[in-house]
Protein backbone atom coordinates (compact mmCIF):
# COMPACT_ATOMS: atom_id res chain seq x y z
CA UNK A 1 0.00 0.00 0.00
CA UNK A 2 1.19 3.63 -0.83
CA UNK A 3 2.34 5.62 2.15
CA UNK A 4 0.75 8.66 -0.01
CA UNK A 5 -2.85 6.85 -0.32
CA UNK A 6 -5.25 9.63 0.38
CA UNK A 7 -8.85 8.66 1.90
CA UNK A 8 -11.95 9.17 -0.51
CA UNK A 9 -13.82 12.15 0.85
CA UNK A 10 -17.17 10.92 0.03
CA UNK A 11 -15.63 7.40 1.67
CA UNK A 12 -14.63 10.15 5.02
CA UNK A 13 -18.59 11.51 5.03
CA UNK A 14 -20.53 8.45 5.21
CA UNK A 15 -18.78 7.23 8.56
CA UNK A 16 -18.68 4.01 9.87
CA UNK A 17 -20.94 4.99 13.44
CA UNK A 18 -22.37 8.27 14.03
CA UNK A 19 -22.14 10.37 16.44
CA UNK A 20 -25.56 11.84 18.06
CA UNK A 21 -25.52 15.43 16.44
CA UNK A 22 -26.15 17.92 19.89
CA UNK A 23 -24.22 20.35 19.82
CA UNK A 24 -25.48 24.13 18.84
CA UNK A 25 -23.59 27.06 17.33
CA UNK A 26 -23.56 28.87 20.60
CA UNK A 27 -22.13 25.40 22.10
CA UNK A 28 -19.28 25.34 19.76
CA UNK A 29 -18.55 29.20 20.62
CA UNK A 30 -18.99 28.45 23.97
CA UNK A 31 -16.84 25.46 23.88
CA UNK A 32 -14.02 27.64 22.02
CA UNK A 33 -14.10 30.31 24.63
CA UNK A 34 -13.74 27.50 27.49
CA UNK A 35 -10.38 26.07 25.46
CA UNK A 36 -8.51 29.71 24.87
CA UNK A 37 -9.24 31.81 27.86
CA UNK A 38 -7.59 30.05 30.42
CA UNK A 39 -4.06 30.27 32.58
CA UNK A 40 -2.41 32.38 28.82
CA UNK A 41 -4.61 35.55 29.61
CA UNK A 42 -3.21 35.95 33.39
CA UNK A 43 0.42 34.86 32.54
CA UNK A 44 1.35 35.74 29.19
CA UNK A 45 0.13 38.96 29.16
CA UNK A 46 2.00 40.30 31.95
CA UNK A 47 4.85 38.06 30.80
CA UNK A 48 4.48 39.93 27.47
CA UNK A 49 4.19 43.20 29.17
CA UNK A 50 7.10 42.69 31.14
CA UNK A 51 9.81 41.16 29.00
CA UNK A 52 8.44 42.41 25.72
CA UNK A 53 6.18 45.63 24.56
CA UNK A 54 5.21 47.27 27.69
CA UNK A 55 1.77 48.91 26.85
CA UNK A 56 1.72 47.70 23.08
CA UNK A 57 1.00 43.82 24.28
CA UNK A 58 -2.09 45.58 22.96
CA UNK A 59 -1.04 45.27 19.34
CA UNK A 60 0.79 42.23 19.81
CA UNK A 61 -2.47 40.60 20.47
CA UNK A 62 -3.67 41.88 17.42
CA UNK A 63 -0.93 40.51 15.39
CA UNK A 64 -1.27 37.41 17.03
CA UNK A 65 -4.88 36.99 16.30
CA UNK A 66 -4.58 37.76 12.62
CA UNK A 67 -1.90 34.80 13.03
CA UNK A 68 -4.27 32.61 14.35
CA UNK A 69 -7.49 33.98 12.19
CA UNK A 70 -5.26 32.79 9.01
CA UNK A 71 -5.42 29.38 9.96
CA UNK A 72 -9.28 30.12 11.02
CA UNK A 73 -10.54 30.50 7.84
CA UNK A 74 -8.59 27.33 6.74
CA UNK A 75 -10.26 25.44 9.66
CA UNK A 76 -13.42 27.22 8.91
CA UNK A 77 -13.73 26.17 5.27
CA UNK A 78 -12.31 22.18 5.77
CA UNK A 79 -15.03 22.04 8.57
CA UNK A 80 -17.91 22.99 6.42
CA UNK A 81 -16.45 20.76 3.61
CA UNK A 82 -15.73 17.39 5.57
CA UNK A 83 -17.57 18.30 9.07
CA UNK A 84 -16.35 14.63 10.55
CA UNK A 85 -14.03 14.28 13.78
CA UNK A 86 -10.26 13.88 13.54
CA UNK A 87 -9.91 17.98 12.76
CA UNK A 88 -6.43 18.41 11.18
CA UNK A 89 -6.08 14.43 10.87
CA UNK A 90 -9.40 14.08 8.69
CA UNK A 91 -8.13 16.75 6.78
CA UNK A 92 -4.76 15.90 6.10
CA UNK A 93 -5.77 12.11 5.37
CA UNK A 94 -8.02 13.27 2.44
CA UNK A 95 -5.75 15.59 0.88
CA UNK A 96 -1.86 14.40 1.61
CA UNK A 97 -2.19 10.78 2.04
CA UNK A 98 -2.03 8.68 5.48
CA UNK A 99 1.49 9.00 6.16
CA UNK A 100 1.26 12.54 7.22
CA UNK A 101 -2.28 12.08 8.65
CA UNK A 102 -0.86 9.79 10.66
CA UNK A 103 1.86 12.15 11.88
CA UNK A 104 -0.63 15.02 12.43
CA UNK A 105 -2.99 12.71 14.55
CA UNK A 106 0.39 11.59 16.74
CA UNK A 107 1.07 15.41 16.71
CA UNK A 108 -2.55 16.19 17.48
CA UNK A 109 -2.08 13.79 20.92
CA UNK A 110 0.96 16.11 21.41
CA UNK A 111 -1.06 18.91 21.49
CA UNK A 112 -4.40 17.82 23.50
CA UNK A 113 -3.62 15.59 25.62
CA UNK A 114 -0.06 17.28 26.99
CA UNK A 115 -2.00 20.44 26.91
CA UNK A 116 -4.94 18.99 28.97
CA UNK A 117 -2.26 16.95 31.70
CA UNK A 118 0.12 20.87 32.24
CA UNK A 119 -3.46 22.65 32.63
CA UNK A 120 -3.91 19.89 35.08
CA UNK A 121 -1.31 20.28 36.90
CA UNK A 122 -1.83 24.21 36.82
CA UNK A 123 -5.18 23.42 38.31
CA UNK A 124 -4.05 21.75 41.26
CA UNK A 125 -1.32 24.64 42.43
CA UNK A 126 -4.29 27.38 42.32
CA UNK A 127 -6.72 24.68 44.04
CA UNK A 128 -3.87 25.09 47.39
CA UNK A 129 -4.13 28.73 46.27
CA UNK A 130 -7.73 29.21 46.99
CA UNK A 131 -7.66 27.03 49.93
CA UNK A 132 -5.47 29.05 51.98
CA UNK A 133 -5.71 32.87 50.59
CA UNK A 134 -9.54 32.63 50.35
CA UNK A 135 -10.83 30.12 52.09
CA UNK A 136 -8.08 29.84 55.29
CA UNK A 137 -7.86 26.40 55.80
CA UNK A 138 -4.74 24.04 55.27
CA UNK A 139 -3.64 23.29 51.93
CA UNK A 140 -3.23 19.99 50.47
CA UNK A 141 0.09 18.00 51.78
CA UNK A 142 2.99 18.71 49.52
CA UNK A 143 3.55 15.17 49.22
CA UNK A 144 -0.35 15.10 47.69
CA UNK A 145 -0.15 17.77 45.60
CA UNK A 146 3.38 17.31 43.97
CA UNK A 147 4.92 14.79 41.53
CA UNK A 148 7.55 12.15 43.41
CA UNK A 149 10.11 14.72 41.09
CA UNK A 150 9.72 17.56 43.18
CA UNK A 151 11.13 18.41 46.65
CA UNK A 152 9.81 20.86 48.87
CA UNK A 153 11.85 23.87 50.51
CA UNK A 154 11.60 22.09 53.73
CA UNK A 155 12.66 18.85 52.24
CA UNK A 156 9.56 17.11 51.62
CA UNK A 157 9.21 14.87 48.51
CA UNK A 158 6.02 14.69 46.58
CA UNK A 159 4.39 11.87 45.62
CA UNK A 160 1.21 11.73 43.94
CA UNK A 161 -0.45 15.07 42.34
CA UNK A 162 -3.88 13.86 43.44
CA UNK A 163 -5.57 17.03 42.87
CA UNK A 164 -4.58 16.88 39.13
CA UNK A 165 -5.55 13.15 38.51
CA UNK A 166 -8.81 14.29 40.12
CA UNK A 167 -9.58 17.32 37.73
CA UNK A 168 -8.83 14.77 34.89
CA UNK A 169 -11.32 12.13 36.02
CA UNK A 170 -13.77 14.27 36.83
CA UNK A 171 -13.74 16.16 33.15
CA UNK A 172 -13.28 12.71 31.58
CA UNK A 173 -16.18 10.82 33.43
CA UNK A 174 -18.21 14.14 32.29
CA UNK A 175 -17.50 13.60 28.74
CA UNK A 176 -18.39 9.72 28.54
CA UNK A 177 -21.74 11.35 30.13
CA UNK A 178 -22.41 12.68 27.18
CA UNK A 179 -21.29 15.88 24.73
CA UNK A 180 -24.48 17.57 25.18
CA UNK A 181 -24.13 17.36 29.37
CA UNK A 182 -20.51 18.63 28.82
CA UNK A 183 -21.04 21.48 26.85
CA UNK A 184 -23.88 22.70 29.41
CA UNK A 185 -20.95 22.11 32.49
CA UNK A 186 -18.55 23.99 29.60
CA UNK A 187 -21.10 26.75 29.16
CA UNK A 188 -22.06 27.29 32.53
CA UNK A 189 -18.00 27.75 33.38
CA UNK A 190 -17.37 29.95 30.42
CA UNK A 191 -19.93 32.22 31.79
CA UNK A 192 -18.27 32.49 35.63
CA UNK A 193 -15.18 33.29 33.86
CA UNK A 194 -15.41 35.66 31.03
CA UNK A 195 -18.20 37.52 33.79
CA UNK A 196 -14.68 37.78 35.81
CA UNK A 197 -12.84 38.95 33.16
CA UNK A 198 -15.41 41.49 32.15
CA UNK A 199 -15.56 42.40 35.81
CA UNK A 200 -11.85 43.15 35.96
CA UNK A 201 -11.62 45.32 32.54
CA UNK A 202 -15.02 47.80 33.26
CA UNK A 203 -13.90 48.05 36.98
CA UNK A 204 -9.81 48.53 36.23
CA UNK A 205 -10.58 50.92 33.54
CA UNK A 206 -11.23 54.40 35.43
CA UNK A 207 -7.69 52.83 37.50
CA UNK A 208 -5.60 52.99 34.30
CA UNK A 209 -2.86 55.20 35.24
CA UNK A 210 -1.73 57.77 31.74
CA UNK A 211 1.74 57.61 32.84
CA UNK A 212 1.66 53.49 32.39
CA UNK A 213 0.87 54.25 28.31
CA UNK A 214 3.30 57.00 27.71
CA UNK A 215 5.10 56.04 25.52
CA UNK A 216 2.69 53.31 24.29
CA UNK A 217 5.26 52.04 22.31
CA UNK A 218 8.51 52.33 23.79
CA UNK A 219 11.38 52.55 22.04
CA UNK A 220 13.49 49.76 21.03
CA UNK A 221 16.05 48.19 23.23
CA UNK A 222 16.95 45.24 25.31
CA UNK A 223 15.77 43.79 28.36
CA UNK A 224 18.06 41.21 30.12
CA UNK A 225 15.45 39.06 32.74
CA UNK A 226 16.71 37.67 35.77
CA UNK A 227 17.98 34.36 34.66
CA UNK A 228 20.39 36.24 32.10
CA UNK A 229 17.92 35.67 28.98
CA UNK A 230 17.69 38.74 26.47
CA UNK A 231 14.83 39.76 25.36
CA UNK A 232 14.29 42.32 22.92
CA UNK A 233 11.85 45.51 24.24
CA UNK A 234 9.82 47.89 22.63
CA UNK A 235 9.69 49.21 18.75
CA UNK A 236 8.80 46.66 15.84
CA UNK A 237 11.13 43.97 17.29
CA UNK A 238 9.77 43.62 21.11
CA UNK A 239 5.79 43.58 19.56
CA UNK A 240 6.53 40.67 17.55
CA UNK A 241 8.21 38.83 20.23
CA UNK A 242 5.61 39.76 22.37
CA UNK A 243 3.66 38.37 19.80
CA UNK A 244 5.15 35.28 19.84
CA UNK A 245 4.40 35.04 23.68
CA UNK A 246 0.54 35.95 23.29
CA UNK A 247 0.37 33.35 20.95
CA UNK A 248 -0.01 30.75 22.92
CA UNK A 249 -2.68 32.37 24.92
CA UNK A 250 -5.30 31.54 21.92
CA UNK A 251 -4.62 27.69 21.32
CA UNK A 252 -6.90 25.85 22.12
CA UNK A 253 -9.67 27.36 19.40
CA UNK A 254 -8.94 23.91 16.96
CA UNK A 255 -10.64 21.97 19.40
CA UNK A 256 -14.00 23.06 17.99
CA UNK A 257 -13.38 21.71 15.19
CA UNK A 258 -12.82 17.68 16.25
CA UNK A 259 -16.70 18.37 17.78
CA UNK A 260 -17.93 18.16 13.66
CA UNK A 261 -19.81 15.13 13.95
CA UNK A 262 -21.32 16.09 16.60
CA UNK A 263 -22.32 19.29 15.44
CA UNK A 264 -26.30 20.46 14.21
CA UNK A 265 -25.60 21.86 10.76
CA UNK A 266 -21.77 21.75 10.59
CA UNK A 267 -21.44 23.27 7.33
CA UNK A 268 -22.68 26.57 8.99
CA UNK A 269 -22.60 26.59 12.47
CA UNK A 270 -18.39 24.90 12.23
CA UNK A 271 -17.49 28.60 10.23
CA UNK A 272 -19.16 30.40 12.83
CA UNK A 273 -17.74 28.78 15.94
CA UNK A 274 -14.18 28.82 15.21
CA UNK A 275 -14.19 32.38 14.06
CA UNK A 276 -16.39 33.25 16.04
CA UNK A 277 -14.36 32.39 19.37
CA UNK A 278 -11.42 33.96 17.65
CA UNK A 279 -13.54 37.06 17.04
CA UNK A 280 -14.93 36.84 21.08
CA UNK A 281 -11.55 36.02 22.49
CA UNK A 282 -9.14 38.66 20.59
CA UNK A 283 -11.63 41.45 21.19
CA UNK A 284 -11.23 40.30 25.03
CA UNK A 285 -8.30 40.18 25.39
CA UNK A 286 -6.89 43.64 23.68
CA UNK A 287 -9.16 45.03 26.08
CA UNK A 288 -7.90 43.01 29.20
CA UNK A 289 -3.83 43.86 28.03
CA UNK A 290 -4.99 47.80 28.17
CA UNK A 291 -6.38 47.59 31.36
CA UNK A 292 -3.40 45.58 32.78
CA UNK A 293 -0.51 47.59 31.19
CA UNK A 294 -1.91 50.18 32.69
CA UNK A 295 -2.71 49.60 36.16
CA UNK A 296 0.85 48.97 36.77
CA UNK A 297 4.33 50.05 35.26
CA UNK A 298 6.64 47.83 33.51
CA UNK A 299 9.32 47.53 36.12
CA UNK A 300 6.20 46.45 38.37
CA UNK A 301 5.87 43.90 36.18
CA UNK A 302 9.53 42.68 36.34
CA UNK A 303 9.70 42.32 39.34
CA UNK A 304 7.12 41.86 42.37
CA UNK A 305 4.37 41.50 39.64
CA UNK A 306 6.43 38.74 38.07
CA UNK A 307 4.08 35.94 40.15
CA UNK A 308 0.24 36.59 40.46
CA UNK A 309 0.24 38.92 38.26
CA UNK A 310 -2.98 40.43 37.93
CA UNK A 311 -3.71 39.93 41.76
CA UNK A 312 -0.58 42.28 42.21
CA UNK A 313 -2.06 44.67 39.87
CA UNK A 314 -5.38 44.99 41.32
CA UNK A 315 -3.57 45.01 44.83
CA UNK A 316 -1.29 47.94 43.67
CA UNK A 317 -3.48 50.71 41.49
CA UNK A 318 -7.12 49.30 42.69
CA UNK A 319 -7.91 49.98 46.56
CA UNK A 320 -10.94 48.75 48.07
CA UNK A 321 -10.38 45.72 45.43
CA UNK A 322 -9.47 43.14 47.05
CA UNK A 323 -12.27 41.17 46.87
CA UNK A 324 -11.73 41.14 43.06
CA UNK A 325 -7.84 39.96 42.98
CA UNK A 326 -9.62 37.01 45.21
CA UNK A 327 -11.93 36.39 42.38
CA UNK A 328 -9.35 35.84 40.47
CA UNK A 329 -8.11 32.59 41.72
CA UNK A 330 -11.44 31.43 40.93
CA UNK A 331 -11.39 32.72 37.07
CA UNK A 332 -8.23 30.74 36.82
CA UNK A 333 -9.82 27.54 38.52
CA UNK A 334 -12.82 28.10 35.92
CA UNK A 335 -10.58 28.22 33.23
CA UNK A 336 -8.80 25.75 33.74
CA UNK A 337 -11.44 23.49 34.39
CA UNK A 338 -12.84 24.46 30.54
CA UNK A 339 -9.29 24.08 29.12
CA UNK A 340 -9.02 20.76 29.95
CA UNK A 341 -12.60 19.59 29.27
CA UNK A 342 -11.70 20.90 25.40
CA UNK A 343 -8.52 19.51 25.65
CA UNK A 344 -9.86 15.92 26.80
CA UNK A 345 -12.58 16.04 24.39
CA UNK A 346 -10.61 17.12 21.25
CA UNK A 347 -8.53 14.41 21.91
CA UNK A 348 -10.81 11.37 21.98
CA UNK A 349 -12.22 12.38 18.97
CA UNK A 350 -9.07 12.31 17.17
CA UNK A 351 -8.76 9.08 18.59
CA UNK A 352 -12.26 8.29 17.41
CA UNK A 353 -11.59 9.27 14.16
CA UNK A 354 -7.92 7.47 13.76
CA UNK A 355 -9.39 4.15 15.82
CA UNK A 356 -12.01 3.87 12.38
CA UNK A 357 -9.61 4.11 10.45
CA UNK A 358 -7.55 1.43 11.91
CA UNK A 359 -4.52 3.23 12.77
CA UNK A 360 -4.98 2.81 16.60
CA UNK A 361 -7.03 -0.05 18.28
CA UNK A 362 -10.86 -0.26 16.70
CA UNK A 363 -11.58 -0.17 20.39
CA UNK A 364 -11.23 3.64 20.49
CA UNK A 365 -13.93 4.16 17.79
CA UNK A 366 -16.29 2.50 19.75
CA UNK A 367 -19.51 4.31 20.91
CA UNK A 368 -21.08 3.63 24.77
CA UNK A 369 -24.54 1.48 24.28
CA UNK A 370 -26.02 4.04 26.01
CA UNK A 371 -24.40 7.56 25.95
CA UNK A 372 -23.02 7.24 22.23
CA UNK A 373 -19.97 8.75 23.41
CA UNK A 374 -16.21 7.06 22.61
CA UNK A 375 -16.23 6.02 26.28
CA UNK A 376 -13.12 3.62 25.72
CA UNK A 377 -10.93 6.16 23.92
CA UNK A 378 -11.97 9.07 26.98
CA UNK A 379 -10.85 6.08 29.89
CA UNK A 380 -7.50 4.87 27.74
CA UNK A 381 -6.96 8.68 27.40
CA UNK A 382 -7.78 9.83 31.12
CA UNK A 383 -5.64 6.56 32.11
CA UNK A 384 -2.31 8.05 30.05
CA UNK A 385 -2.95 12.11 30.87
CA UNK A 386 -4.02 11.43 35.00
CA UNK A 387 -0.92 9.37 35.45
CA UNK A 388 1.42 12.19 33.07
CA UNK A 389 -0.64 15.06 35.34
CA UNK A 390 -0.06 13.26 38.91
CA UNK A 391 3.43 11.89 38.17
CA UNK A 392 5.69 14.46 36.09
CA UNK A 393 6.66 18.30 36.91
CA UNK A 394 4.42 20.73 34.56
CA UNK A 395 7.54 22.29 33.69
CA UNK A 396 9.27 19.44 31.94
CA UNK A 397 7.18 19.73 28.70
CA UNK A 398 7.88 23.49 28.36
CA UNK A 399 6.20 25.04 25.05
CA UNK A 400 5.93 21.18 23.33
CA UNK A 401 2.04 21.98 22.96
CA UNK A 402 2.39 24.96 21.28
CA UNK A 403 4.96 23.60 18.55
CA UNK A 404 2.59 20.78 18.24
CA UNK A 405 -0.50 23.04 17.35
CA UNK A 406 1.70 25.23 14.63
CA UNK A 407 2.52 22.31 13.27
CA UNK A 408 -1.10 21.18 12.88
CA UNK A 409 -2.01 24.62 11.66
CA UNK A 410 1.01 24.54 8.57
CA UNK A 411 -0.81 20.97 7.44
CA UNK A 412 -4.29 22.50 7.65
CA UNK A 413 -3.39 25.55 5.49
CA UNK A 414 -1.51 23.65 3.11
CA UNK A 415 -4.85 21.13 3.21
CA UNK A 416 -7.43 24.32 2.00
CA UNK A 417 -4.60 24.70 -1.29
CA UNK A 418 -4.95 21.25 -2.21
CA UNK A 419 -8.20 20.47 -1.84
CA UNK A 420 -8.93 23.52 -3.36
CA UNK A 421 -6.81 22.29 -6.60
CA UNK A 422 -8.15 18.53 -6.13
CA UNK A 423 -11.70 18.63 -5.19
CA UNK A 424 -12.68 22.22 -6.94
CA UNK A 425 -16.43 21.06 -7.21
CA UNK A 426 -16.75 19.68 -3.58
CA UNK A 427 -19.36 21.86 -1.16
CA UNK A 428 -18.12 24.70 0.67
CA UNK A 429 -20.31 26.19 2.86
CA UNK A 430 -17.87 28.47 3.67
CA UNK A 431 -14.61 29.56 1.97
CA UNK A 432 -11.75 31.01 3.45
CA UNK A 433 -11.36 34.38 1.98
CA UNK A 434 -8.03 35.20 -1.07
CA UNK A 435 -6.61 31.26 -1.51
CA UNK A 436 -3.67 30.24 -1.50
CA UNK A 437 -2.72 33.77 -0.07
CA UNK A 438 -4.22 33.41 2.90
CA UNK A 439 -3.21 30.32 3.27
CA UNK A 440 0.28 30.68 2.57
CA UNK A 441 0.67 33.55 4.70
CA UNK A 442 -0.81 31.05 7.53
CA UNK A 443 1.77 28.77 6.78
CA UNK A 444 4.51 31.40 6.90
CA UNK A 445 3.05 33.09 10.43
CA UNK A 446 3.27 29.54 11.88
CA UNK A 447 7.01 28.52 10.31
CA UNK A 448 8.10 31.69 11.58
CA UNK A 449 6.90 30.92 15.54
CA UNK A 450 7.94 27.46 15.13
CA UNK A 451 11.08 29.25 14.77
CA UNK A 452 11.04 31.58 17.39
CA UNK A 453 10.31 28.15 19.48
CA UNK A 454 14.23 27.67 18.83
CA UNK A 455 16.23 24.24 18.90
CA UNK A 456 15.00 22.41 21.97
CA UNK A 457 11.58 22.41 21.13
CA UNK A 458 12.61 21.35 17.18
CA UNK A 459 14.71 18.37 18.81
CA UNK A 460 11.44 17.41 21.16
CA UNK A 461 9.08 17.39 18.14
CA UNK A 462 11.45 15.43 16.05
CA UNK A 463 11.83 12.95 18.93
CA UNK A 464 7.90 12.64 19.28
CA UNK A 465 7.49 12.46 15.70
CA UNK A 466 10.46 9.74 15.31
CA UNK A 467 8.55 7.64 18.18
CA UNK A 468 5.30 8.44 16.39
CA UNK A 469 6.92 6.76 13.07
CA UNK A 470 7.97 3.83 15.06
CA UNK A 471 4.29 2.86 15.91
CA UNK A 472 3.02 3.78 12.56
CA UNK A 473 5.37 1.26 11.19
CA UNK A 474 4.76 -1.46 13.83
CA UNK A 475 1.15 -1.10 14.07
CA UNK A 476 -0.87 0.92 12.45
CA UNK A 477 0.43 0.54 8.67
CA UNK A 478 -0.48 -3.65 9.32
CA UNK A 479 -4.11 -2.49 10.40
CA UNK A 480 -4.93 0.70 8.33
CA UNK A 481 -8.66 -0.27 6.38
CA UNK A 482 -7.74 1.98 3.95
């Protein structure tokens, strides 16, 4: 069999089982906004602010999102065209061959389910958080709450983050509930959330201290953090690299689009619920970097506003506040919570998708007799990510998620230019806007972060990809149907 053999799309839209179709456009928005607005909008902004563009994080969001919106409108059309799970996989498989579908499904798993284990792990550190600055009581033991990698201070050794394995059961016995039940849970957290956020920005805004915006752009030099890394600050250069940090503040939107089976008229509602959360979530978020930048100066930033950011903030230019830099423990908690339901569910149906097609175990495309969920790909996958949450440091796996979803979005642009060139009569119920520029540009926006990534992360995706070869070539080549 040819490595190159692409998968018949009208052979992709009949499906083997289908999924019960539940899920709304204001779901899919909904269950966007619950995968991108999470731990990037407390962190990176104030990261970006700090080490990067000062005020202008503003427009480094904006660059950012017309980074991401690129790849949108390729996601946006291939949804409406082929609206079946796998996302990037699906796509790739019907327009480069199996080869590299398989390697963008491995690289999808990269992407989800790492993603979904560091949020995790994220989760559990503000759960101690909220337990002793809000609610005064103990925290959970160090030993509980730590991977048996990590030593406390006082010399205590970790040995089972139980917090995080419990986040990731919960969200994964939620989704074998069913898709509709977990997009009213997703909803229902958005809301708490983005209210918080919303509560922060119309509150912080009569706060916003002049001097903190002038200039709004400062002028280009270079900032040297306190571990010795340079970093260059204001102008052209320090907007793009604070680009490049923002970035990974929106992933998370692709998720929507594994949910197309699942979806009530995907060849409109899929458009509308990827761009639309990009739409919601950039809009948000140039607002919340404005508010931030300016309740606090840059050197604040560096350095007692380096940790809890945004608490510091509100605890610096917002008196009588406090209350609010409490509630912000709780928006983090929220989000995280919705990160890693996306990330759990975008994952199984990837799985779904690849266990029909034979390149994992049938077993994962297997549908629960009574929920007519992919039960057995949700337990195999909260299995892998509980233990990777409760056992390893969320710091080991660095930016490995990120390089994994550029890497999806360079196949999915490249996808729109073929198909477009292959299939020219197929249905579009939406089409992405000035092909193959738009396209191409997405692909060149993406190559360039990848690059900005530098060599570590290259030499970590080449590693997972090499190991994702291995099993292609042991397994899943023997068992593909196609």
């Amino acid at each position: 069999m040819s490595l190159w053999k692409k998968k018949p799309i009208s052979h992709i839209l009949q499906g083997s089982e289908t999924l019960p179709r539940t899920l709304g456009v204001w779901s899919l928005i909904a269950l966007g906004i619950g995968a991108v607005i999470g731990s990037g909008l407390f962190v990176s902004t104030a990261t970006a602010i700090a080490d990067d563009a000062g005020a202008s994080v503003t427009l480094a969001f904006v660059i950012a999102a017309l980074g991401c919106a690129l790849s949108g409108f390729c996601y946006a059309e291939l949804a409406s065209a082929i609206p079946i799970s796998g996302s990037a996989y699906t796509y790739t498989y019907a327009t480069m061959g199996e080869l590299l579908a398989w390697i963008i499904g491995w690289d999808l798993i990269l992407e989800y389910a790492v993603g979904a284990a560091t949020v995790a792990i994220s989760w559990s550190q503000y759960l101690n958080n909220l337990l002793v600055n809000i609610l005064q009581v103990s925290p959970i033991r160090f030993a509980w709450s730590h991977s048996p990698f990590q030593v406390s201070a006082s010399g205590e050794h970790g040995i089972l983050n139980l917090p995080a394995l419990i986040i990731i059961i919960l969200m994964s016995l939620l989704l074998i509930k069913g898709t509709r039940e977990s997009a009213w849970v997703n909803g229902l957290i958005v809301i708490i959330k983005v209210a918080i956020v919303l509560l922060i920005i119309f509150t912080g805004w009569s706060f916003i201290d002049p001097v903190n915006h002038n200039p709004y752009i400062p002028p280009q030099s270079t900032y040297v953090d306190e571990q010795g890394f340079s970093h260059p600050f204001g102008g052209i250069g320090g907007i793009l690299a604070a680009a490049g940090t923002v970035f990974f503040a929106f992933i998370g939107f692709d998720a929507v689009s594994t949910t197309a089976q699942e979806t009530i008229d995907p060849k409109r509602n899929m458009p509308v619920g990827i761009l639309g959360t990009l739409a919601f979530c950039t809009v948000l978020y140039i607002l919340f970097g404005h508010v931030l930048s300016g309740l606090a100066s840059v050197e604040d930033f560096r350095n007692e506003g380096r940790e809890a950011s945004v608490a510091f903030a509100i605890h610096q230019a917002m008196p009588g506040y406090d209350w609010l830099a409490q509630l912000v423990t709780v928006a983090l908690l929220a989000g995280f919570s919705s990160v890693i339901l996306a990330m759990l569910l975008g994952q199984s149906r990837v799985f779904y998708a690849m266990g029909q097609d034979g390149l994992l175990p049938s077993m994962f495309a297997q549908l629960h007799p009574k929920f007519k969920t992919p039960y057995k790909a949700n337990l195999v996958i909260m299995l892998l990510v509980g233990l990777f949450a409760a056992l390893v440091p969320g710091n080991v796996v660095g930016h490995m998620s990120s390089i994994g979803t550029l890497f999806a979005f360079i196949l999915v642009n490249l996808s729109v230019v073929i198909l477009r060139k292959k299939e020219p009569n197929l249905e579009r119920q939406f089409r992405a806007p000035w092909v193959p520029l738009v396209p191409l540009l997405g692909i060149a926006f993406c190559g360039a972060m990848i690059y900005g990534l530098g060599w570590a992360n290259w030499l970590r995706l080449l590693a997972w990809l090499i190991l994702g070869l291995i099993v292609y070539f042991c397994y899943s080549k023997k068992h593909s149907k196609l």
